[in-house]
PDB file of N, CA and C in Angstrom:
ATOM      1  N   UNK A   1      20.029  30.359  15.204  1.00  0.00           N
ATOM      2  CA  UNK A   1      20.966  31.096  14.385  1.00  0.00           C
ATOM      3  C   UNK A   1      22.387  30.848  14.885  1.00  0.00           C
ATOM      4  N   UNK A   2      23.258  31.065  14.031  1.00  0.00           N
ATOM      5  CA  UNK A   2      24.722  30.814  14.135  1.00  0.00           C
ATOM      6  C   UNK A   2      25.589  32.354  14.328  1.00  0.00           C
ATOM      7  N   UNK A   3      25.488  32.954  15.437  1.00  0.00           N
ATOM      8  CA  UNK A   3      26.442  34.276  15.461  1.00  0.00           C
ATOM      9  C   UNK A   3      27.856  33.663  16.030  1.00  0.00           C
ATOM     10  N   UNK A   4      28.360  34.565  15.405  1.00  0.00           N
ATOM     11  CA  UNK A   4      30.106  34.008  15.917  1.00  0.00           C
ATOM     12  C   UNK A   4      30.711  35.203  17.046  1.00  0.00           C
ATOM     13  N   UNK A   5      31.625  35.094  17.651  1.00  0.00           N
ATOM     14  CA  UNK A   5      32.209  36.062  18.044  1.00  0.00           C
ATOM     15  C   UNK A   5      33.496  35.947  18.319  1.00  0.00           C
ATOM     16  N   UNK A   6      33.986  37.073  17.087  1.00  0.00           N
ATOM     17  CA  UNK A   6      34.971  37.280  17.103  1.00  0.00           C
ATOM     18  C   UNK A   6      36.127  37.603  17.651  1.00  0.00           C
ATOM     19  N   UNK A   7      37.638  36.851  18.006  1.00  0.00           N
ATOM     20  CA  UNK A   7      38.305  37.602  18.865  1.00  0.00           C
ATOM     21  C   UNK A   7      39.741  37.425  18.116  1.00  0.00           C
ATOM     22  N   UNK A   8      40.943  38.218  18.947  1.00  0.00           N
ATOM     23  CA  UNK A   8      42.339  37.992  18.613  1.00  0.00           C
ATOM     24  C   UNK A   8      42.506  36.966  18.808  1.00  0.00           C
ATOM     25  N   UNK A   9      43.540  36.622  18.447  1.00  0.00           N
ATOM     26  CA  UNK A   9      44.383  34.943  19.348  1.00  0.00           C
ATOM     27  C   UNK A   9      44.306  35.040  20.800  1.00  0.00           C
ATOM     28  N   UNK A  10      44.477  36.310  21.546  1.00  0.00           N
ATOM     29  CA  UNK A  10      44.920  36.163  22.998  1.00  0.00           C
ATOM     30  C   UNK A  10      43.587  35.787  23.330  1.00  0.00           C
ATOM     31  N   UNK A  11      42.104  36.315  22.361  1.00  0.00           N
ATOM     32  CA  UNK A  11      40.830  35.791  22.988  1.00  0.00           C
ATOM     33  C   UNK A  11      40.108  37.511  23.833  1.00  0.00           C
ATOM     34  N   UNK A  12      40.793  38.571  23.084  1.00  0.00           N
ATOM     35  CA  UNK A  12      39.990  39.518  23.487  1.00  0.00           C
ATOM     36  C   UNK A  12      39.230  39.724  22.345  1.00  0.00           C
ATOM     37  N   UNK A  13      38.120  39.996  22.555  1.00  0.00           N
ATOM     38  CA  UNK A  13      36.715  40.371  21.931  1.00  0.00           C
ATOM     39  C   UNK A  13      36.733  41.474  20.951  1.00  0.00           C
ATOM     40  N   UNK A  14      36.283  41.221  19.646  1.00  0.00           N
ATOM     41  CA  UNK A  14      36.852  42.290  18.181  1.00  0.00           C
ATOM     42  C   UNK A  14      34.838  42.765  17.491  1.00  0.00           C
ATOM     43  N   UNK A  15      34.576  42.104  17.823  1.00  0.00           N
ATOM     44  CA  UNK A  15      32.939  41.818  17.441  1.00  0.00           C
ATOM     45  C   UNK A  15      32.395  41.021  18.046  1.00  0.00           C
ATOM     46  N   UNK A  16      31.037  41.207  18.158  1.00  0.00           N
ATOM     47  CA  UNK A  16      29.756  40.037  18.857  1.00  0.00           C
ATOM     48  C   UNK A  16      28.908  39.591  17.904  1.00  0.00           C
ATOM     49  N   UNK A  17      27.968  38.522  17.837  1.00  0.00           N
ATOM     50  CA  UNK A  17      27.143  38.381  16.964  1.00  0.00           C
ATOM     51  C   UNK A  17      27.511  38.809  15.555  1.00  0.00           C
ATOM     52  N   UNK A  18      28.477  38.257  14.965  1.00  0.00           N
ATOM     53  CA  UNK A  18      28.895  38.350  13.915  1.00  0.00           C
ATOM     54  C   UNK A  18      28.428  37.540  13.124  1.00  0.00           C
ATOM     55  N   UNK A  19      27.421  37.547  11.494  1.00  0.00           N
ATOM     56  CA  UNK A  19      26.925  37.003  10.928  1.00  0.00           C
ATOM     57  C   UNK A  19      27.386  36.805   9.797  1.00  0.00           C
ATOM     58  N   UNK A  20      28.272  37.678   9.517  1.00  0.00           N
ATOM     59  CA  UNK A  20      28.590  38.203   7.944  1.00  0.00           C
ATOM     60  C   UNK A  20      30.615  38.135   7.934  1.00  0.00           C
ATOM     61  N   UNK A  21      31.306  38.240   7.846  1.00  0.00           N
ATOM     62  CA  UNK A  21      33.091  38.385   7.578  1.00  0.00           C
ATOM     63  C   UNK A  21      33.498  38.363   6.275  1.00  0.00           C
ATOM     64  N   UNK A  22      33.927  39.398   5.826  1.00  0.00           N
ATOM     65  CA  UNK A  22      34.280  39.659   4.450  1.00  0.00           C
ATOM     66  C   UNK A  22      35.789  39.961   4.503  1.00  0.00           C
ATOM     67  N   UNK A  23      36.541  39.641   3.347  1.00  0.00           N
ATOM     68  CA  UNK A  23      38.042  39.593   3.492  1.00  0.00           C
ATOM     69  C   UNK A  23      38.354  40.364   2.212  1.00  0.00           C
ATOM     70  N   UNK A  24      38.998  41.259   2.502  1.00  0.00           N
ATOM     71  CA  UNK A  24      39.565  42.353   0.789  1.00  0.00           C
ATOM     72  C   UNK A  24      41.124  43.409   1.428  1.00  0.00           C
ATOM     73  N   UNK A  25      41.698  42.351   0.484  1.00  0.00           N
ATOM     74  CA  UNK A  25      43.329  43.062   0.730  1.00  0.00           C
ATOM     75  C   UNK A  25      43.803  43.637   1.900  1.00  0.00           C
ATOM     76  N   UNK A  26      43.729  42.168   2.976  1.00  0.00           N
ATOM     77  CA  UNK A  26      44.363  42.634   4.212  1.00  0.00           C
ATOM     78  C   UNK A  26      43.309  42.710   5.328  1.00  0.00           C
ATOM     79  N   UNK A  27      42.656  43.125   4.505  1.00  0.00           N
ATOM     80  CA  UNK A  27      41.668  44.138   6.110  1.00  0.00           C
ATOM     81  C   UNK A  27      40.237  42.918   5.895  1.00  0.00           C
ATOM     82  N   UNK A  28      39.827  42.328   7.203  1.00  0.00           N
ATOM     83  CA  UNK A  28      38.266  41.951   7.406  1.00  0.00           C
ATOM     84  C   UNK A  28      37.520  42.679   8.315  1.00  0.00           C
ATOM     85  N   UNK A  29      36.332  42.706   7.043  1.00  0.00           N
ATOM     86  CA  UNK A  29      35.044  43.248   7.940  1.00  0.00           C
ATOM     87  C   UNK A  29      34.026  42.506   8.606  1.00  0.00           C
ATOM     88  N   UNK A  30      33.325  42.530   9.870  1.00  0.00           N
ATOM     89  CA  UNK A  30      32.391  42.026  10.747  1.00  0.00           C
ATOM     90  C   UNK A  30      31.272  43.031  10.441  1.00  0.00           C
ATOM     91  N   UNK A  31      30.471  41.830  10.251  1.00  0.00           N
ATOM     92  CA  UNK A  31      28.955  42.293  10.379  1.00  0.00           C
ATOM     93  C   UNK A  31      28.123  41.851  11.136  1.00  0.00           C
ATOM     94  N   UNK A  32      27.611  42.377  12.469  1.00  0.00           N
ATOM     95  CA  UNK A  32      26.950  41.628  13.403  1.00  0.00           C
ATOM     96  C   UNK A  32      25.381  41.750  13.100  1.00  0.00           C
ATOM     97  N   UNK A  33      24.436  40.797  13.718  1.00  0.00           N
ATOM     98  CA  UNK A  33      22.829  40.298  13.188  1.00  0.00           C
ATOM     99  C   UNK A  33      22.431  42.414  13.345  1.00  0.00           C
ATOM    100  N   UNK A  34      22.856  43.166  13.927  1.00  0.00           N
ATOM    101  CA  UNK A  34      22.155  44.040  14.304  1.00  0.00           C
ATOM    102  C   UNK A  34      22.549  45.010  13.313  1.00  0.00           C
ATOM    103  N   UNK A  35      23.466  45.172  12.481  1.00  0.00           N
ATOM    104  CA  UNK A  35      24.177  45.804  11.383  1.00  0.00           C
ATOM    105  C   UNK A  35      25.778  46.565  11.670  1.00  0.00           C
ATOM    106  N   UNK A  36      26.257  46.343  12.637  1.00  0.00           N
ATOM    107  CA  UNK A  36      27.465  47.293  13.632  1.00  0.00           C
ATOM    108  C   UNK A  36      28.622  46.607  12.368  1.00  0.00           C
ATOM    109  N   UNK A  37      29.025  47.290  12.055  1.00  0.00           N
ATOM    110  CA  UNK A  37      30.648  46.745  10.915  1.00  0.00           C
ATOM    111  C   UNK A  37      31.380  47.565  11.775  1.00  0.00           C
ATOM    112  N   UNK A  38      32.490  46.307  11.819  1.00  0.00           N
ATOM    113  CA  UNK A  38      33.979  46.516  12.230  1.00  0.00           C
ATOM    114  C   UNK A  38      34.862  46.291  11.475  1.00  0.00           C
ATOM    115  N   UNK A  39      35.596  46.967  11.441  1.00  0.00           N
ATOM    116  CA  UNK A  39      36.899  46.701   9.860  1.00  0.00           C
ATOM    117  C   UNK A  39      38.034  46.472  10.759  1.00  0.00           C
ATOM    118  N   UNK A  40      38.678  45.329  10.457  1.00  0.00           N
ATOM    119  CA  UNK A  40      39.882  45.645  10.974  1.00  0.00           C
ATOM    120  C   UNK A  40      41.368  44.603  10.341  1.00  0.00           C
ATOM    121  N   UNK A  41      42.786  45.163  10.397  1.00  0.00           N
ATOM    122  CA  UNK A  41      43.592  44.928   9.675  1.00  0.00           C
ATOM    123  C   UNK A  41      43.601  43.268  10.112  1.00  0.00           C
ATOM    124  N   UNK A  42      43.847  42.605   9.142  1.00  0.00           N
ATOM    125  CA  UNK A  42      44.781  41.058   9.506  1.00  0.00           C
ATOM    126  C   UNK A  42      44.403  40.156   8.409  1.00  0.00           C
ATOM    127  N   UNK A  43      44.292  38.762   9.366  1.00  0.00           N
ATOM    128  CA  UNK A  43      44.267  37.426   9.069  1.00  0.00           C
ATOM    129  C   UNK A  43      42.878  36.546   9.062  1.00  0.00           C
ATOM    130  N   UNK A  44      41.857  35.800   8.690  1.00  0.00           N
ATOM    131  CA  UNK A  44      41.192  35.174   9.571  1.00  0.00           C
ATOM    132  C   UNK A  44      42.552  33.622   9.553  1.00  0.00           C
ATOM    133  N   UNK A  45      42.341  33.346  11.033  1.00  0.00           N
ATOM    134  CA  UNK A  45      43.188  31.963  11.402  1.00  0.00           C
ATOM    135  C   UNK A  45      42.711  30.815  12.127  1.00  0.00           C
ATOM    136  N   UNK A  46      41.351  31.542  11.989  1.00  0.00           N
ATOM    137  CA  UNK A  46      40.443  29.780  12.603  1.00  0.00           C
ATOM    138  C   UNK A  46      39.018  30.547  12.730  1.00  0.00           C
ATOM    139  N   UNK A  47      38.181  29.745  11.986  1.00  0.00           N
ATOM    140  CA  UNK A  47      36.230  29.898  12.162  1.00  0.00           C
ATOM    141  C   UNK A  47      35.900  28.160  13.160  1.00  0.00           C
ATOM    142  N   UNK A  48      35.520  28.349  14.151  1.00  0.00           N
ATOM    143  CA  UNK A  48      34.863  27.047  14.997  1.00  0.00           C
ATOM    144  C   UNK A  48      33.518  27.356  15.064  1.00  0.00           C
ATOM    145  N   UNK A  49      32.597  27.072  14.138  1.00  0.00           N
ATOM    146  CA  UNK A  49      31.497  26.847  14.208  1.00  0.00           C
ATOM    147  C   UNK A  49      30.604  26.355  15.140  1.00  0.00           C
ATOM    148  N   UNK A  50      31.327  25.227  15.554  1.00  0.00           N
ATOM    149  CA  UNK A  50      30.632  24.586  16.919  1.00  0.00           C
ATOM    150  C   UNK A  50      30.853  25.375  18.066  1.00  0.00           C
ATOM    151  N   UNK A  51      31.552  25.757  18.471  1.00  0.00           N
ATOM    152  CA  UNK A  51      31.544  26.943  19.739  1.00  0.00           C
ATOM    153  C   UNK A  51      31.437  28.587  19.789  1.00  0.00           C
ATOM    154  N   UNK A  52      30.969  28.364  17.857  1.00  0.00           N
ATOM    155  CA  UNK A  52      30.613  30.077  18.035  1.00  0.00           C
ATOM    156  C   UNK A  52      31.550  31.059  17.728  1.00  0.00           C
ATOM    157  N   UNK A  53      33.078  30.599  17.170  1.00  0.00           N
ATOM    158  CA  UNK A  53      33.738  31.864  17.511  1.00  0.00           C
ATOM    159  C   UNK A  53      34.584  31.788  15.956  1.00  0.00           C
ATOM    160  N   UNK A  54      35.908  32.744  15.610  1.00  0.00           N
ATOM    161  CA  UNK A  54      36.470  33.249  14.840  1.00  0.00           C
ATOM    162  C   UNK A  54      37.750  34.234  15.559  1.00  0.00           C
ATOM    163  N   UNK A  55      38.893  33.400  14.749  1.00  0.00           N
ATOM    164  CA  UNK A  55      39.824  34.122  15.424  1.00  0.00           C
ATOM    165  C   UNK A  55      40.767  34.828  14.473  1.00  0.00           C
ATOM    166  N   UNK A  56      41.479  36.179  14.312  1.00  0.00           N
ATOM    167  CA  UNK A  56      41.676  37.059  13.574  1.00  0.00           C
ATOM    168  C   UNK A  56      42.902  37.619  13.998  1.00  0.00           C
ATOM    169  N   UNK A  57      44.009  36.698  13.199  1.00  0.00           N
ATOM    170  CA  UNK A  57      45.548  37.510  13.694  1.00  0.00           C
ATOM    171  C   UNK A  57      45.664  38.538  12.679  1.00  0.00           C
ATOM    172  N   UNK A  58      45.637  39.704  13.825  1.00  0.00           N
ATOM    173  CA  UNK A  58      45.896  41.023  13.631  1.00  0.00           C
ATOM    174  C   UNK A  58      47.165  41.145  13.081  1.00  0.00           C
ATOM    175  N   UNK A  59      47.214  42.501  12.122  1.00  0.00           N
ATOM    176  CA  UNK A  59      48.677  42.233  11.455  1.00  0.00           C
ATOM    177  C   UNK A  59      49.828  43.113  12.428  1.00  0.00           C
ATOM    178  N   UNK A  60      50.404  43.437  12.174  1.00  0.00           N
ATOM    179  CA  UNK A  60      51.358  44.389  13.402  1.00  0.00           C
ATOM    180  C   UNK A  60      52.188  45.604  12.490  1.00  0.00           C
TER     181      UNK A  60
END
């Protein structure tokens, strides 16, 4: 399986095992394999598939 984990740009940790990322006016939600949703305000600004991760500039 392919879980991602999500972080800011600086690379601190927003979600784990994230399977799911949904984007609606501003705000993305994380859905990890276990069901945990995290909502949070921004950007997505890079998915790397090959190393697993997703990075999410937060808006300010």
């Amino acid at each position: 399986m392919c879980e991602l984990t999500v972080m800011k740009p600086d690379r601190t940790i927003l979600a784990e095992d994230v399977v799911y990322i949904g984007v609606d006016a501003g705000s993305v939600e994380l859905r990890s394999i276990l069901g945990d949703v995290t909502v949070v305000k921004g950007t997505i600004a890079e998915i790397d598939i090959t190393n697993e991760a997703a990075i999410i500039q937060m808006e300010e």
